[in-house]
Protein backbone atom coordinates (compact mmCIF):
# COMPACT_ATOMS: atom_id res chain seq x y z
CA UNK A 1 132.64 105.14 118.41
CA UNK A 2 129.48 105.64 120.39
CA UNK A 3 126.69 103.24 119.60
CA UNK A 4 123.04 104.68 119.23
CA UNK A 5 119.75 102.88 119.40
CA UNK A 6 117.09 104.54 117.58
CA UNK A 7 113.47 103.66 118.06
CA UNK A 8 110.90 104.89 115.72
CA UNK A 9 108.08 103.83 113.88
CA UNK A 10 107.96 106.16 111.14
CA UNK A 11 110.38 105.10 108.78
CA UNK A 12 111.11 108.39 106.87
CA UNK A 13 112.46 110.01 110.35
CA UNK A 14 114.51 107.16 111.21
CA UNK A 15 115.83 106.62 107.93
CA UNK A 16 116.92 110.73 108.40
CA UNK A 17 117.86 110.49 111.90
CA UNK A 18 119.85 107.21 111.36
CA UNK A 19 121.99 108.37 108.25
CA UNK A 20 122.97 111.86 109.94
CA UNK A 21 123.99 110.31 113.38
CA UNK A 22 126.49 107.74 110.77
CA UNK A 23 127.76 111.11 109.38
CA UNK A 24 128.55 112.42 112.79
CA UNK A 25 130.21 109.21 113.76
CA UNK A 26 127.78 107.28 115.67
CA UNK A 27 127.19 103.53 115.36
CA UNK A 28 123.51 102.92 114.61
CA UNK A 29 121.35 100.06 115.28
CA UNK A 30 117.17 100.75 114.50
CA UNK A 31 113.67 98.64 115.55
CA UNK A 32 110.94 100.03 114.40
CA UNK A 33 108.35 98.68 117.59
CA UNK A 34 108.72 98.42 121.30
CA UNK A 35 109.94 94.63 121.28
CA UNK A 36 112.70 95.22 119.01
CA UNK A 37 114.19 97.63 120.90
CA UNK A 38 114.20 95.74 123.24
CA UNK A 39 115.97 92.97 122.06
CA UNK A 40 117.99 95.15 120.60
CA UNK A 41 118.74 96.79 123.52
CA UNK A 42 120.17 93.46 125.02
CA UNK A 43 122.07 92.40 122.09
CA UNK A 44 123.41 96.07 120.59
CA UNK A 45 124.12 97.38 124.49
CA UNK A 46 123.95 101.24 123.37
CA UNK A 47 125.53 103.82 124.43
CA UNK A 48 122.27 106.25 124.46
CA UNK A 49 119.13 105.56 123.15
CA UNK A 50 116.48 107.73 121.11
CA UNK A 51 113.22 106.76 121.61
CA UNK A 52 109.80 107.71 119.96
CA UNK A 53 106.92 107.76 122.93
CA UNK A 54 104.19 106.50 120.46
CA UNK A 55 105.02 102.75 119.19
CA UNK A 56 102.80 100.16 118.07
CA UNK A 57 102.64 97.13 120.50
CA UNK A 58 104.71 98.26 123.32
CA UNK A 59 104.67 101.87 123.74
CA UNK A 60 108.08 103.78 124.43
CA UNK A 61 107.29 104.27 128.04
CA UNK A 62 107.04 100.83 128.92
CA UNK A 63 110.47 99.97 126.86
CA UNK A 64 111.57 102.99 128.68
CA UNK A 65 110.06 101.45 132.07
CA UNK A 66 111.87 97.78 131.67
CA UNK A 67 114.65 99.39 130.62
CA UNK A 68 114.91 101.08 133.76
CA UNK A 69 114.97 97.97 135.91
CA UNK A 70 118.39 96.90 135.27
CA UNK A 71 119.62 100.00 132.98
CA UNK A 72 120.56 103.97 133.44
CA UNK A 73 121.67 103.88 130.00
CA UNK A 74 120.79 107.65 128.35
CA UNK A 75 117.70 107.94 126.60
CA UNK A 76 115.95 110.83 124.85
CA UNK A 77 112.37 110.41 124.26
CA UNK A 78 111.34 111.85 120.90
CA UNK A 79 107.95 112.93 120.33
CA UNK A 80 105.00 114.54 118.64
CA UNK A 81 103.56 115.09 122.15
CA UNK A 82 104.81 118.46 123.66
CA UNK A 83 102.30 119.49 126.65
CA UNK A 84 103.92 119.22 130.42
CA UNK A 85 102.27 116.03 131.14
CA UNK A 86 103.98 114.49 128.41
CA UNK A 87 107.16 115.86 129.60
CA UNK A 88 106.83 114.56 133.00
CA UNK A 89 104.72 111.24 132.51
CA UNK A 90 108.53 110.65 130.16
CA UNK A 91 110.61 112.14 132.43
CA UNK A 92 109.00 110.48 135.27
CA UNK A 93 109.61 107.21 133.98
CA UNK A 94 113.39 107.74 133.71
CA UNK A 95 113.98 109.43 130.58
CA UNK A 96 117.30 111.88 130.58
CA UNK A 97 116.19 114.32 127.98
CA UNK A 98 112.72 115.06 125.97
CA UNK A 99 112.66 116.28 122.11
CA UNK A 100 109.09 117.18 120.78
CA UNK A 101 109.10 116.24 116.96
CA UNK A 102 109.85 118.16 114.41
CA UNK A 103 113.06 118.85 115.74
CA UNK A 104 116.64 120.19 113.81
CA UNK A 105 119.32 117.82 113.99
CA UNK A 106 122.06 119.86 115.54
CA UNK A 107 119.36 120.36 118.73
CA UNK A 108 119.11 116.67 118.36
CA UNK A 109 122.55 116.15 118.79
CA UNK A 110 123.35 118.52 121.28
CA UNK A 111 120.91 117.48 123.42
CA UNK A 112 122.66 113.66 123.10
CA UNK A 113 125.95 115.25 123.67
CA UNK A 114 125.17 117.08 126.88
CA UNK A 115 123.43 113.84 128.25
CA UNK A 116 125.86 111.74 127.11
CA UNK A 117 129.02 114.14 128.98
CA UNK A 118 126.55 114.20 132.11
CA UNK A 119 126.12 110.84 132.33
CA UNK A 120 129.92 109.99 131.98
CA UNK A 121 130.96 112.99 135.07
CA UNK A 122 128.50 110.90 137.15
CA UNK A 123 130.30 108.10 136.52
CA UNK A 124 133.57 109.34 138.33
CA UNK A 125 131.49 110.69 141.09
CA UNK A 126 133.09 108.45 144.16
CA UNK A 127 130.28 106.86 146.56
CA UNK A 128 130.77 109.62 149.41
CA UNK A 129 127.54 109.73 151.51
CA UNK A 130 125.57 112.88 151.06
CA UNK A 131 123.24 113.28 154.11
CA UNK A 132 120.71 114.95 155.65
CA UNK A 133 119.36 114.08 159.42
CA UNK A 134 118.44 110.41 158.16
CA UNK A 135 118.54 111.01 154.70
CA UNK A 136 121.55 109.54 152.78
CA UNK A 137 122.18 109.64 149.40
CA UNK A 138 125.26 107.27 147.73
CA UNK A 139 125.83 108.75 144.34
CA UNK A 140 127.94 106.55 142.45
CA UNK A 141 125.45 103.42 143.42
CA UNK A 142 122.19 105.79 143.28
CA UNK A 143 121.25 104.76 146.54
CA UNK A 144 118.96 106.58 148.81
CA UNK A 145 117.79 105.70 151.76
CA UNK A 146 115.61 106.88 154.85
CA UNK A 147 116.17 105.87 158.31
CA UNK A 148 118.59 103.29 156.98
CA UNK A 149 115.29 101.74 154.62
CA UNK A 150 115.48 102.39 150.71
CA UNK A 151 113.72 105.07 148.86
CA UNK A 152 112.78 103.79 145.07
CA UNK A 153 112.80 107.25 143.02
CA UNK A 154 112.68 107.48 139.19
CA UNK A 155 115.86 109.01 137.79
CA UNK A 156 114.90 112.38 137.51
CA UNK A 157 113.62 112.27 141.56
CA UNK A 158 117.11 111.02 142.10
CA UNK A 159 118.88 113.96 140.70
CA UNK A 160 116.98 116.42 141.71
CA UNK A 161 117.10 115.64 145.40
CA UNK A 162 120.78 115.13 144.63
CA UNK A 163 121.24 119.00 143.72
CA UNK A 164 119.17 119.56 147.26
CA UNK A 165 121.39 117.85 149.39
CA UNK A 166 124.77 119.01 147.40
CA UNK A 167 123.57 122.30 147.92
CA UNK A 168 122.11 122.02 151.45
CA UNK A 169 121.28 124.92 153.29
CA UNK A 170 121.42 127.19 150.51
CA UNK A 171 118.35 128.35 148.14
CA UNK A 172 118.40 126.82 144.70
CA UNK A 173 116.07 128.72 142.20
CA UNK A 174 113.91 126.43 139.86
CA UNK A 175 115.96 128.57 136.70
CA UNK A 176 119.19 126.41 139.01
CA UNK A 177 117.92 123.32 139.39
CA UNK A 178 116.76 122.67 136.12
CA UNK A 179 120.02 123.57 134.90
CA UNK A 180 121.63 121.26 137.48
CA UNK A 181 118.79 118.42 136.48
CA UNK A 182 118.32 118.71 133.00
CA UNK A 183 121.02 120.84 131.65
CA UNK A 184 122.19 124.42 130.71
CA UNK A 185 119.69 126.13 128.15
CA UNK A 186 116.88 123.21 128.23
CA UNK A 187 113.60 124.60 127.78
CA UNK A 188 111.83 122.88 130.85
CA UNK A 189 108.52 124.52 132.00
CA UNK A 190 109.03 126.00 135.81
CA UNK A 191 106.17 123.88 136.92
CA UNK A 192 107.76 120.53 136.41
CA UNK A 193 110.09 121.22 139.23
CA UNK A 194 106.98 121.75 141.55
CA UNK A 195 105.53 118.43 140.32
CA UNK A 196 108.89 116.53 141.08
CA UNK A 197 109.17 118.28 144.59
CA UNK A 198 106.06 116.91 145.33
CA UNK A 199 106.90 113.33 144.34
CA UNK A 200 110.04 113.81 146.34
CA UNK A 201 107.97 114.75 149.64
CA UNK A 202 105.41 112.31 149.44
CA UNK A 203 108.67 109.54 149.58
CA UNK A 204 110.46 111.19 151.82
CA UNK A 205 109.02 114.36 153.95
CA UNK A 206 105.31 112.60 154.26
CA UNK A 207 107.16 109.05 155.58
CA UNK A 208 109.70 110.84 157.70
CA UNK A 209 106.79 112.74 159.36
CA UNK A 210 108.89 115.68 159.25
CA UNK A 211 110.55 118.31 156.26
CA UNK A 212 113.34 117.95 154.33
CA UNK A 213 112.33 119.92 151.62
CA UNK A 214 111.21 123.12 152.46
CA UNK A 215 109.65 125.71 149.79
CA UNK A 216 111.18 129.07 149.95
CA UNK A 217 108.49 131.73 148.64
CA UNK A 218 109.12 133.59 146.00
CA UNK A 219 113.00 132.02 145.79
CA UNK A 220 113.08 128.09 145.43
CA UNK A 221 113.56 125.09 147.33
CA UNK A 222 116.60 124.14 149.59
CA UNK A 223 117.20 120.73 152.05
CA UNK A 224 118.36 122.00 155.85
CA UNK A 225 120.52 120.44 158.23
CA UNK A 226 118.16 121.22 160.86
CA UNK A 227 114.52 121.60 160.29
CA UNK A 228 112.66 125.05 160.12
CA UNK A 229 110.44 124.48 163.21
CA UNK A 230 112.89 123.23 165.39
CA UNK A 231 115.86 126.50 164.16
CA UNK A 232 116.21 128.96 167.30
């Protein structure tokens, strides 16, 4: 039985949420604030977490953030909030899926479903080195580093750049990496990809003095063995 951690501060949702994830099966632990969850975090060790963005105290993005330090347990951010920035400011800070309230519960628990099966095929993924020039990527540790020194990306960094360099030397359309990222059917606004390659070059293009990621006009984004300018 997989165990759920719902965070909310409106008690009519949880209470709805909480008794239809019991019907499906799920074991269900609730905290109503940011503190609670976490200490229920550490005592109830979910398998996935829901988690409202707005929370008095301790807002859901800085649970989400300490979380993050020692955790890549799922978690779905549920929220009022539905504008891109949201998206990525949650997204950003490690969040595996994003559900703008009112929502239907079978989206709801589709969405924890398809998270929940990605999460467990990364799992078996064995640590072969992906790499790139001096880029390596370790996927079953979610290491990265750059000329043999770390990279810190968020979550969502770290997969994307992981669809680059599985699919090196070959075009990936944003439609494809959002797929590959954030799974089949999820209505993710184009322009998030562009704000995540950017984050990605600024950590690793902009320090390497030189491009890994190069932007394909009209097509998408791809990672090369061998750089553009230096191709005969």
């Amino acid at each position: 039985m997989a165990k759920v951690l719902v965070v909310e501060d409106d008690a009519g949702i949880a209470g709805f949420v909480q008794l239809e994830l019991q019907h499906e099966g799920f074991e269900v632990s609730y905290a109503a604030d940011g503190r609670e969850a976490l200490i229920l975090f550490e005592s109830a060790v979910p398998d996935i977490i829901l988690l409202d963005i707005m929370l008095p105290g301790l807002s859901g993005l800085e649970v989400l953030r300490r979380i993050r330090k020692n955790s890549h347990v799922p978690v779905i951010l549920l929220t009022a909030r539905g504008e891109t920035y949201d998206k990525v400011n949650g997204l950003n800070a490690g969040a595996d899926d994003y559900l703008a309230k009112p929502f239907e519960i079978e989206e709801l628990l589709a969405r924890m479903r398809a998270v929940m099966r990605r999460t467990s095929d990364k799992s078996s993924v064995p640590d072969s080195c992906l790499k790139v020039r001096n880029l390596e990527l370790y996927p079953d540790s979610m290491n990265v580093l750059l000329n043999k020194q770390s990279v810190e990306l968020s979550k969502t960094e770290y997969l994307m750049l992981k669809t680059l360099l599985e699919n090196k030397n070959i075009v990936l359309s944003r439609d494809r990496i959002i797929t590959a990222v954030w799974g089949e059917g999820h209505y993710i606004d184009e322009n998030s990809v562009d704000v995540y390659i950017r984050y990605l070059r600024s950590k690793i293009d902009e320090k390497a003095g030189e491009e890994y990621i190069s932007t394909i006009r009209g097509s998408g984004y791809v990672v090369r063995d061998t750089p553009e300018n230096e191709k005969t």
